[in-house]
N, C-alpha and C. Protein backbone atom coordinates (compact mmCIF):
# COMPACT_ATOMS: atom_id res chain seq x y z
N UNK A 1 6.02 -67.06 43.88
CA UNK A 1 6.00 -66.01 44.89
C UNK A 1 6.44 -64.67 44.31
N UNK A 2 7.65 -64.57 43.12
CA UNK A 2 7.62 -63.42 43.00
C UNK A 2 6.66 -62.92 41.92
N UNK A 3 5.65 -63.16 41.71
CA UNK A 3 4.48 -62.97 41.39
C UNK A 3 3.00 -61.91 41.84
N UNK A 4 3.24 -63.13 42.93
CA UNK A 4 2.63 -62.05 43.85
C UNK A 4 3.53 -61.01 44.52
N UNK A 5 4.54 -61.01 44.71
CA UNK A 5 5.49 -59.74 45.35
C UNK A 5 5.34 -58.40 44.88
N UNK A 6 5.37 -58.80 43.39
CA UNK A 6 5.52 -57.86 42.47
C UNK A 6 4.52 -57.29 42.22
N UNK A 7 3.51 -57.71 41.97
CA UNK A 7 1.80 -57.50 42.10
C UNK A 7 1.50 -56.93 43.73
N UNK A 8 2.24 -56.88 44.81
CA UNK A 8 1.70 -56.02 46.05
C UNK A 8 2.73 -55.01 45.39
N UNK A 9 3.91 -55.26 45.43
CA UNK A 9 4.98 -53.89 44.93
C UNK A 9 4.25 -53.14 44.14
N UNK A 10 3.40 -53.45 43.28
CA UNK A 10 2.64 -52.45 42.50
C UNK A 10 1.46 -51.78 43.24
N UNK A 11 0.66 -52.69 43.52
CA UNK A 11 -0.77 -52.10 44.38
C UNK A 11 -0.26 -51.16 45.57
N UNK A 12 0.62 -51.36 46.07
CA UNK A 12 1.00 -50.46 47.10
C UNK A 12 1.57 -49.24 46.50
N UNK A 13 1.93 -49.01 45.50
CA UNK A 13 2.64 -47.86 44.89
C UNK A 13 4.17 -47.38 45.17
N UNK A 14 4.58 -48.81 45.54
CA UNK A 14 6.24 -48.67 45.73
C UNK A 14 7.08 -48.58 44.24
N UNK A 15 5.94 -48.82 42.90
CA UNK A 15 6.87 -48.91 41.77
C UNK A 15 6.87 -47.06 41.51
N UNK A 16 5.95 -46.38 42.06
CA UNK A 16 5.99 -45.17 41.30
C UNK A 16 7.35 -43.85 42.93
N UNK A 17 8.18 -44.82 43.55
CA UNK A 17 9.22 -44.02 44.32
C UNK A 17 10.28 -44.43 43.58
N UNK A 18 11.38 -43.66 44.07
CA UNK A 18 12.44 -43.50 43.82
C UNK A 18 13.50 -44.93 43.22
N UNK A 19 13.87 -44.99 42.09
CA UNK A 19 14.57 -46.52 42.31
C UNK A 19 13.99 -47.52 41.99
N UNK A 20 12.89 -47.75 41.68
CA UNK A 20 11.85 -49.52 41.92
C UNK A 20 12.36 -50.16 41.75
N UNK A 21 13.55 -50.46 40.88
CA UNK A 21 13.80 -51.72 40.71
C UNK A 21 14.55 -52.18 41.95
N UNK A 22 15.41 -51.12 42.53
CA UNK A 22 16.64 -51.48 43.48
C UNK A 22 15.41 -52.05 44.88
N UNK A 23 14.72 -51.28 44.77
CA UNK A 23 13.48 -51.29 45.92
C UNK A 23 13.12 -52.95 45.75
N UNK A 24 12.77 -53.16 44.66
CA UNK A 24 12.05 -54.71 44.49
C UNK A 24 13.27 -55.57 44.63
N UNK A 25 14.73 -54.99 44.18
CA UNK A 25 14.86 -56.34 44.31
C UNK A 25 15.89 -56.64 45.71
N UNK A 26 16.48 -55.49 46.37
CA UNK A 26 17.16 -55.54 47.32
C UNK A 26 15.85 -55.47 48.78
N UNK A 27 14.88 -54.58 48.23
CA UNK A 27 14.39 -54.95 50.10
C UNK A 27 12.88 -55.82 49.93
N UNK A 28 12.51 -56.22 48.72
CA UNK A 28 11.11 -56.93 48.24
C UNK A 28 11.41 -58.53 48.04
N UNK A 29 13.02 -58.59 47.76
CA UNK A 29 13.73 -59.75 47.14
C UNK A 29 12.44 -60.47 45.92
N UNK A 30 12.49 -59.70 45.33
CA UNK A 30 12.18 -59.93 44.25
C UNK A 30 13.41 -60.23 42.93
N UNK A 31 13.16 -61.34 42.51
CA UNK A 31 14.44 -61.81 41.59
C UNK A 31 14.54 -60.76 40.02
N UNK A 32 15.54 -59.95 39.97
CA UNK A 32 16.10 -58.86 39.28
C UNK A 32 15.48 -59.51 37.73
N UNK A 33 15.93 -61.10 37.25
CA UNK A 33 15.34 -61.54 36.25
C UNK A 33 13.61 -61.07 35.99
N UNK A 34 12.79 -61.80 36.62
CA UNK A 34 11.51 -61.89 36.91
C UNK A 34 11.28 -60.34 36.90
N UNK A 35 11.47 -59.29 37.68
CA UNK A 35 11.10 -57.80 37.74
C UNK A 35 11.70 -57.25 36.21
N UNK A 36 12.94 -57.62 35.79
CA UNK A 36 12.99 -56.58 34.33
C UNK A 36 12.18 -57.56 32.83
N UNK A 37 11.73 -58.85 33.07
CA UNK A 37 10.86 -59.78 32.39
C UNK A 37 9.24 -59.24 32.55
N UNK A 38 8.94 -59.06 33.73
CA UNK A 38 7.45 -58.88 33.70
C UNK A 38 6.80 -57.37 34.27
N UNK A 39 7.61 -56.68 34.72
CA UNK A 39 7.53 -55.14 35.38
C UNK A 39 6.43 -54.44 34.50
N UNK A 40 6.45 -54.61 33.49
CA UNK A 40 5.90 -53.31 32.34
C UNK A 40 4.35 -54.34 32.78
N UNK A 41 4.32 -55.41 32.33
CA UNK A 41 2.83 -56.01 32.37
C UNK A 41 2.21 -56.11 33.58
N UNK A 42 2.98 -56.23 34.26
CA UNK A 42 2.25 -55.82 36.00
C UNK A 42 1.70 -54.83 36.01
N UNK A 43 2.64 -53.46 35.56
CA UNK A 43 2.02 -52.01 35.83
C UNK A 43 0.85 -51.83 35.04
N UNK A 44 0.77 -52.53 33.98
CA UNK A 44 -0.60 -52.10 33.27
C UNK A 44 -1.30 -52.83 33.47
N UNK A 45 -1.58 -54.29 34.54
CA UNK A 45 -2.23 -55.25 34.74
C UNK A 45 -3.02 -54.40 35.96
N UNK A 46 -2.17 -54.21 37.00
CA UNK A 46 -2.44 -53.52 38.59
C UNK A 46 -1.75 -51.95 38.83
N UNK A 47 -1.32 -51.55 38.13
CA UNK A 47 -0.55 -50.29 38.20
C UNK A 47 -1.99 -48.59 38.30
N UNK A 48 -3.34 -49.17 37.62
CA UNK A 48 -3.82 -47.96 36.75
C UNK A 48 -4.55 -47.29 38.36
N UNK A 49 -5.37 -46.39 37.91
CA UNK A 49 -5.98 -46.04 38.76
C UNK A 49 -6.55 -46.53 39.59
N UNK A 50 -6.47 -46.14 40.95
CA UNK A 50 -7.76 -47.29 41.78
C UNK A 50 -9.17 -47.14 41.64
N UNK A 51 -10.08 -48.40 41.38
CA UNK A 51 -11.08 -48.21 40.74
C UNK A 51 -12.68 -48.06 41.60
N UNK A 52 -13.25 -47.42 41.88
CA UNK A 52 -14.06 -47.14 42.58
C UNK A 52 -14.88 -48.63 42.81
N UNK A 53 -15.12 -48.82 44.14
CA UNK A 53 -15.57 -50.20 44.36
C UNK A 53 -17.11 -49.79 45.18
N UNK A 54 -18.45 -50.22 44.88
CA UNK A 54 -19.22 -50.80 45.73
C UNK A 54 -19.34 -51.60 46.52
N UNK A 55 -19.21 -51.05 48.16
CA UNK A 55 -18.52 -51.88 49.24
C UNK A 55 -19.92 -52.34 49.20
N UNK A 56 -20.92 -52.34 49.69
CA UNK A 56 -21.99 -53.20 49.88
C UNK A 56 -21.94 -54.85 48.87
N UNK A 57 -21.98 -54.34 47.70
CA UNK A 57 -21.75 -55.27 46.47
C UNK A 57 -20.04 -56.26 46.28
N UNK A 58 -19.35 -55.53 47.23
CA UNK A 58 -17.56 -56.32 47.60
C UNK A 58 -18.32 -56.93 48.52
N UNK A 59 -19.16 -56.51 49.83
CA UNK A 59 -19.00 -57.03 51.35
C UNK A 59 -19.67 -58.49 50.99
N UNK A 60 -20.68 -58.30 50.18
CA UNK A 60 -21.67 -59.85 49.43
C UNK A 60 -20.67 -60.88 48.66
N UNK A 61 -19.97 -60.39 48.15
CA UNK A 61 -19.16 -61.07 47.25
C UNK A 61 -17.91 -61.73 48.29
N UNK A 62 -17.48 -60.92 49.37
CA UNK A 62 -16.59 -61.85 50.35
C UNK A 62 -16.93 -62.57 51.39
N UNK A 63 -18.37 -62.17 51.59
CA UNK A 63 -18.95 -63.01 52.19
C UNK A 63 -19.76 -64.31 52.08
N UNK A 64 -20.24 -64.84 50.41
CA UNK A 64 -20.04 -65.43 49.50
C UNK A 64 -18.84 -66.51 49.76
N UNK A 65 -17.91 -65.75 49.08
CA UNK A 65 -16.61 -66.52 49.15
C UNK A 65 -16.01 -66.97 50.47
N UNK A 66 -16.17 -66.84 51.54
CA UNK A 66 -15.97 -66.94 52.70
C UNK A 66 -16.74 -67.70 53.48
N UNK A 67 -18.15 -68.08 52.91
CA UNK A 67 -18.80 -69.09 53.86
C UNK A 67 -18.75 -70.35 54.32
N UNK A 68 -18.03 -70.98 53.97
CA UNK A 68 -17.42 -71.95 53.62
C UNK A 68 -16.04 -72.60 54.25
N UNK A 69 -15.61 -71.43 54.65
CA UNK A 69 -13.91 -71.06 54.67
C UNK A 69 -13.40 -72.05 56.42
N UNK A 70 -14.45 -72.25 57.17
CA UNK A 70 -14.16 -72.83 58.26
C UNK A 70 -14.43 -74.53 58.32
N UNK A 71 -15.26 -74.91 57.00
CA UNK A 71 -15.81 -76.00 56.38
C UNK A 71 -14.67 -76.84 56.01
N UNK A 72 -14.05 -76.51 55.12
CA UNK A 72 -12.76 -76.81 54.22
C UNK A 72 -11.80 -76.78 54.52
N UNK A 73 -10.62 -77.37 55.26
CA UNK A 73 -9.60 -77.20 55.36
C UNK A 73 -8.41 -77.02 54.01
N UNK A 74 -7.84 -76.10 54.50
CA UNK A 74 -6.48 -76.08 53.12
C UNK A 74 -5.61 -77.02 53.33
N UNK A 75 -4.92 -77.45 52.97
CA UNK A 75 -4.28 -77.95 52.76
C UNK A 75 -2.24 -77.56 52.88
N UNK A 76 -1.80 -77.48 54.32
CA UNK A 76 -0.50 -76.63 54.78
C UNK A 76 0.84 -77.76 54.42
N UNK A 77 1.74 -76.87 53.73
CA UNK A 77 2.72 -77.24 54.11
C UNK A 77 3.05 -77.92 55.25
N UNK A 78 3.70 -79.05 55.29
CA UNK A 78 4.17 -79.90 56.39
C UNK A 78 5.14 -79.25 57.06
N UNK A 79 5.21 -79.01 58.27
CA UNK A 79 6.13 -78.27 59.19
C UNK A 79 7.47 -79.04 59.05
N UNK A 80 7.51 -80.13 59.02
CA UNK A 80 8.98 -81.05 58.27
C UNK A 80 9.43 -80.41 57.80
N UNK A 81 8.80 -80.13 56.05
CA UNK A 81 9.10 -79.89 55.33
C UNK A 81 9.98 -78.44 55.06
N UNK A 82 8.89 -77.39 55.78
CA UNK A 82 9.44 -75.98 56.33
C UNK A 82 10.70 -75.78 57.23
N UNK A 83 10.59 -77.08 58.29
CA UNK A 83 11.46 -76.25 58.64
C UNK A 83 13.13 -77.51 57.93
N UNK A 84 12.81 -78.21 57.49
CA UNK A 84 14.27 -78.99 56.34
C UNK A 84 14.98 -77.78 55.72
N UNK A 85 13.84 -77.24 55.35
CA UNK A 85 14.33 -76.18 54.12
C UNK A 85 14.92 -74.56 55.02
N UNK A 86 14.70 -74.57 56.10
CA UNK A 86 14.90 -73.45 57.07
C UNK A 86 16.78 -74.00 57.36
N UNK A 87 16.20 -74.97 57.76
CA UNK A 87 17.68 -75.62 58.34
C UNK A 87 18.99 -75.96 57.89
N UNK A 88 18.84 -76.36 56.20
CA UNK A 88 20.00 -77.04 55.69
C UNK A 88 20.41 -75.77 55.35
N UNK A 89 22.01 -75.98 54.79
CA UNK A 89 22.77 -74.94 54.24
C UNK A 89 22.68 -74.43 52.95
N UNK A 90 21.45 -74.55 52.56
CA UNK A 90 21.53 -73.65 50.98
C UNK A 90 21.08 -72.08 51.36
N UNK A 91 21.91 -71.35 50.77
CA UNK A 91 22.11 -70.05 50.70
C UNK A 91 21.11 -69.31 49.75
N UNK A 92 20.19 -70.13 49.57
CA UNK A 92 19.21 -69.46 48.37
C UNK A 92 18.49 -68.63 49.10
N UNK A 93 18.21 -67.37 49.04
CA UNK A 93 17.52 -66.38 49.98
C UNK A 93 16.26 -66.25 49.52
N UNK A 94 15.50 -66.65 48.03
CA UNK A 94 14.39 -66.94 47.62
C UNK A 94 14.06 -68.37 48.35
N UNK A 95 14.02 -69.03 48.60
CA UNK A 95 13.40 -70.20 49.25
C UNK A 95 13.67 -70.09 50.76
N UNK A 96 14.26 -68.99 51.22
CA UNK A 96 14.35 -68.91 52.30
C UNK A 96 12.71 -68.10 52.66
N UNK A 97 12.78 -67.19 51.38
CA UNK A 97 12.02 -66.16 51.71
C UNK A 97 10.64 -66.88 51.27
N UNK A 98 10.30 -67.71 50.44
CA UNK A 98 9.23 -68.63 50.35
C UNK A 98 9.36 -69.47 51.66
N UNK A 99 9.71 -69.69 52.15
CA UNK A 99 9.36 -70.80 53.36
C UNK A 99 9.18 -69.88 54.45
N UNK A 100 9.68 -68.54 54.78
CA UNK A 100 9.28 -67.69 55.15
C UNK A 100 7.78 -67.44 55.46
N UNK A 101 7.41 -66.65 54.50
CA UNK A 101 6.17 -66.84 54.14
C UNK A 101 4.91 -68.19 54.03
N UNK A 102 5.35 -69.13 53.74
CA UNK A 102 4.72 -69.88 54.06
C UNK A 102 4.26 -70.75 55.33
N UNK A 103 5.11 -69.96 56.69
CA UNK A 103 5.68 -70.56 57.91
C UNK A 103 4.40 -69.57 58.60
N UNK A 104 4.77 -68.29 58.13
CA UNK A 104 3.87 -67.31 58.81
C UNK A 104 2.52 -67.63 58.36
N UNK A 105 2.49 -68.30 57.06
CA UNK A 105 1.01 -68.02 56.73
C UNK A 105 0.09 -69.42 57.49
N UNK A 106 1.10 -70.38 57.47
CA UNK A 106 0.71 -71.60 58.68
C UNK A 106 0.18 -70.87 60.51
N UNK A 107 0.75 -69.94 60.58
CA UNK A 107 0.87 -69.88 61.71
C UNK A 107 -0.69 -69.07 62.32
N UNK A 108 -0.80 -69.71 63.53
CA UNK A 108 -2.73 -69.40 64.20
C UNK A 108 -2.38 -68.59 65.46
N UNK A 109 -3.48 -67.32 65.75
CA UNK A 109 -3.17 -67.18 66.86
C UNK A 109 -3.49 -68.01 68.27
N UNK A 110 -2.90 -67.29 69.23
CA UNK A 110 -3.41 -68.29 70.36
C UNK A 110 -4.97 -68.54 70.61
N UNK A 111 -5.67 -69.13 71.14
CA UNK A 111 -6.63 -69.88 71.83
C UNK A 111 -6.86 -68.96 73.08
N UNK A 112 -5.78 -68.94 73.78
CA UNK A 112 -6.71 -68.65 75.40
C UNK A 112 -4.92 -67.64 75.57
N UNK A 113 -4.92 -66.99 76.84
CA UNK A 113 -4.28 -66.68 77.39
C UNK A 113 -3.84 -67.82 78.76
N UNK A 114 -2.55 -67.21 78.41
CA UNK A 114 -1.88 -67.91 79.17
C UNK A 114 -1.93 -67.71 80.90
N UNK A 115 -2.13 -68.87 82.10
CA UNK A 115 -2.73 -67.97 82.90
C UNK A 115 -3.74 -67.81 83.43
N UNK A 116 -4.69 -67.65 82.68
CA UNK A 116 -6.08 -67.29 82.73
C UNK A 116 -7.27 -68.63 83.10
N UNK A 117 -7.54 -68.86 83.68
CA UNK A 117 -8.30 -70.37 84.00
C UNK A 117 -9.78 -70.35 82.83
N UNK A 118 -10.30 -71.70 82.62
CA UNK A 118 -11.08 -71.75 81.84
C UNK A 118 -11.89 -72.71 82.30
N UNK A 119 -13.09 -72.78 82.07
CA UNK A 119 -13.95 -74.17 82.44
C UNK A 119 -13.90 -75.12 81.16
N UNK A 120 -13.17 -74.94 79.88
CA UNK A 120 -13.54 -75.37 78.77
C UNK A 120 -12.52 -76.43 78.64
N UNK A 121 -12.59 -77.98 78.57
CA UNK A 121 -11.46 -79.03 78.97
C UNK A 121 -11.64 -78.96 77.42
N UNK A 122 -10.18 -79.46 77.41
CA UNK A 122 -9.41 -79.92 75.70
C UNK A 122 -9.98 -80.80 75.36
N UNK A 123 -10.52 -80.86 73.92
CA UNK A 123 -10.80 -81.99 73.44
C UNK A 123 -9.81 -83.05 72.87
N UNK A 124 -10.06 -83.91 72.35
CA UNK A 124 -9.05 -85.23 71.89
C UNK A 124 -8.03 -84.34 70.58
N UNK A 125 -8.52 -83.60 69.34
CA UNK A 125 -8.07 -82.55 68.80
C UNK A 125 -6.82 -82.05 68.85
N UNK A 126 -7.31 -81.25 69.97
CA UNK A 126 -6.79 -80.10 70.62
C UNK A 126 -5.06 -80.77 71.20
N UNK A 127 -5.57 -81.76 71.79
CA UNK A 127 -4.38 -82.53 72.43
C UNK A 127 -3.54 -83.04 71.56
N UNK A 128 -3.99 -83.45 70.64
CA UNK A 128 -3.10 -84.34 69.42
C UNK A 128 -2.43 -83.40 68.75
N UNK A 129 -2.54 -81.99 68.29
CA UNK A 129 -2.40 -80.73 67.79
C UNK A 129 -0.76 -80.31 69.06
N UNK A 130 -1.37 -80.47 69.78
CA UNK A 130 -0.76 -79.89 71.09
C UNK A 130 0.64 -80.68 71.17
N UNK A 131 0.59 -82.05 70.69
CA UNK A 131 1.34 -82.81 71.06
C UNK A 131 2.56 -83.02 70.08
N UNK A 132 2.06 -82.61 68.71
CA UNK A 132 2.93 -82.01 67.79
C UNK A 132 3.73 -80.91 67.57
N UNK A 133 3.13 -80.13 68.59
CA UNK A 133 4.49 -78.74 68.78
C UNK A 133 4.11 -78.08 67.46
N UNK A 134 3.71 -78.00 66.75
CA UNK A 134 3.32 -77.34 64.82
C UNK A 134 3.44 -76.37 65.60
N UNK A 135 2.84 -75.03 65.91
CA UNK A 135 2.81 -73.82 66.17
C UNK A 135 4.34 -73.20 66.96
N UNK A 136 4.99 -74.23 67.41
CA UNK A 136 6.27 -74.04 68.62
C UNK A 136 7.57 -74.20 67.48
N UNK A 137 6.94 -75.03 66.50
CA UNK A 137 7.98 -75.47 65.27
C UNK A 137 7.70 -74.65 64.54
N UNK A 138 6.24 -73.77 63.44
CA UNK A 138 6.57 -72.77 62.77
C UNK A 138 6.95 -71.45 63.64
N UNK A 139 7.28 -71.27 64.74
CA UNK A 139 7.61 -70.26 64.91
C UNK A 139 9.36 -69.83 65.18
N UNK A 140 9.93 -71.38 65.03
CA UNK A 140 11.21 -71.39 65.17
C UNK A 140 11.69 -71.55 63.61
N UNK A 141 10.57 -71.90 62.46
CA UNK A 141 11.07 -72.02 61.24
C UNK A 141 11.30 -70.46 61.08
N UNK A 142 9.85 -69.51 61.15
CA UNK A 142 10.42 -68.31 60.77
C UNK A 142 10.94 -67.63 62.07
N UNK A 143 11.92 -67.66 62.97
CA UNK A 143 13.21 -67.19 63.56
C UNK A 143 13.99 -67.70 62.75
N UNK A 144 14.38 -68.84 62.12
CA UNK A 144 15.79 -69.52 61.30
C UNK A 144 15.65 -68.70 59.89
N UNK A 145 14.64 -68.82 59.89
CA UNK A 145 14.85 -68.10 57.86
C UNK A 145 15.05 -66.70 57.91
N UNK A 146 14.45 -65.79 58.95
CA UNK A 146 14.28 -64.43 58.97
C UNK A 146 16.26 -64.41 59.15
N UNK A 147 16.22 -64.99 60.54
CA UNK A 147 18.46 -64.88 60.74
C UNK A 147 18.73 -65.35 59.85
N UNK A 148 18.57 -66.00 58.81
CA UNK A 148 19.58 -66.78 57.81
C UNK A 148 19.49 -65.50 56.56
N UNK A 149 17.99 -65.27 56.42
CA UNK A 149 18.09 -63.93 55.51
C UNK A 149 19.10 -62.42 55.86
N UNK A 150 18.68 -62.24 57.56
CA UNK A 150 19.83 -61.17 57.72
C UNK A 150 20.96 -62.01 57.65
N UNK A 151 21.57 -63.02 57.80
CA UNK A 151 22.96 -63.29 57.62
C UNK A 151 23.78 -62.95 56.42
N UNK A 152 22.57 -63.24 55.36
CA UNK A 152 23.19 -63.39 54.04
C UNK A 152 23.42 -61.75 53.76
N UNK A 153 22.72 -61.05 54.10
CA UNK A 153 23.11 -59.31 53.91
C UNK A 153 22.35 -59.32 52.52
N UNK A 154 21.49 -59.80 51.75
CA UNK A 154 20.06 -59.47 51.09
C UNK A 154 19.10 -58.96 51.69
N UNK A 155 18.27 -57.66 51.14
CA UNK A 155 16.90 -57.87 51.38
C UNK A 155 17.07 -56.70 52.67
N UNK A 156 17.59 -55.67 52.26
CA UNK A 156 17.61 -54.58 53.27
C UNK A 156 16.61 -54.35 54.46
């Protein structure tokens, strides 16, 4: 993860303000090791100019890569698993902040409004989904990791 952190910290142009490192590693929590180890090769990896893109020739290419994408399921972290690691007492604010992230990236928006009547009955799916709480559970994993991160006073 701090991989990619560091690689948006760059594309976004937070390395060229005031400070970067304090920036990456107090409000990016990016691990101080990892940022003064790989900083220089990031910036010249993703740092250079932005490079003029042919959106027609991008829009083919993600659409390409994307056809598929409702076909295939990924493969999620087990909500167990997320929220074990939300819950116990290790103070590690990197695995807080990975399970973090991985809680949100589990997480779907709603279906229907709440409220609102539908002619469309649940399928067998839908119910079994439903009956597991997953969406009611990642959303209490990231409430526990986000308070456990402000507790610890990391990560401005």
């Amino acid at each position: 993860r701090d991989g990619e952190l560091l690689r948006d910290f760059i594309l976004r142009r937070e390395h060229l303000k005031e400070d970067p490192r304090v920036l990456a590693v107090d409000r990016w929590l990016i691990r101080a090791e990892f940022y003064d180890d790989c900083f220089q090769e990031y910036v010249q990896q993703y740092g250079g100019e932005p490079e003029v893109v042919d959106l027609e020739e991008r829009a083919q290419e993600v659409a390409e890569a994307c056809k598929d994408v409702m076909v295939v399921a990924k493969v999620k972290k087990k909500v167990d698993e997320l929220e074990t690691v939300a819950q116990t007492g290790s103070a590690d604010v990197y695995a807080l902040r990975d399970t973090l992230l991985a809680a949100v990236k589990d997480l779907t928006t709603p279906r229907r409004r709440l409220g609102v009547p539908s002619k469309k009955l649940m399928d067998d799916d839908c119910k079994e989904e439903l009956k597991k709480r997953e969406q009611a559970r990642l959303r209490q994993v990231v409430v526990d990791c986000l308070k456990r991160i402000w507790e610890s006073g990391v990560g401005g």
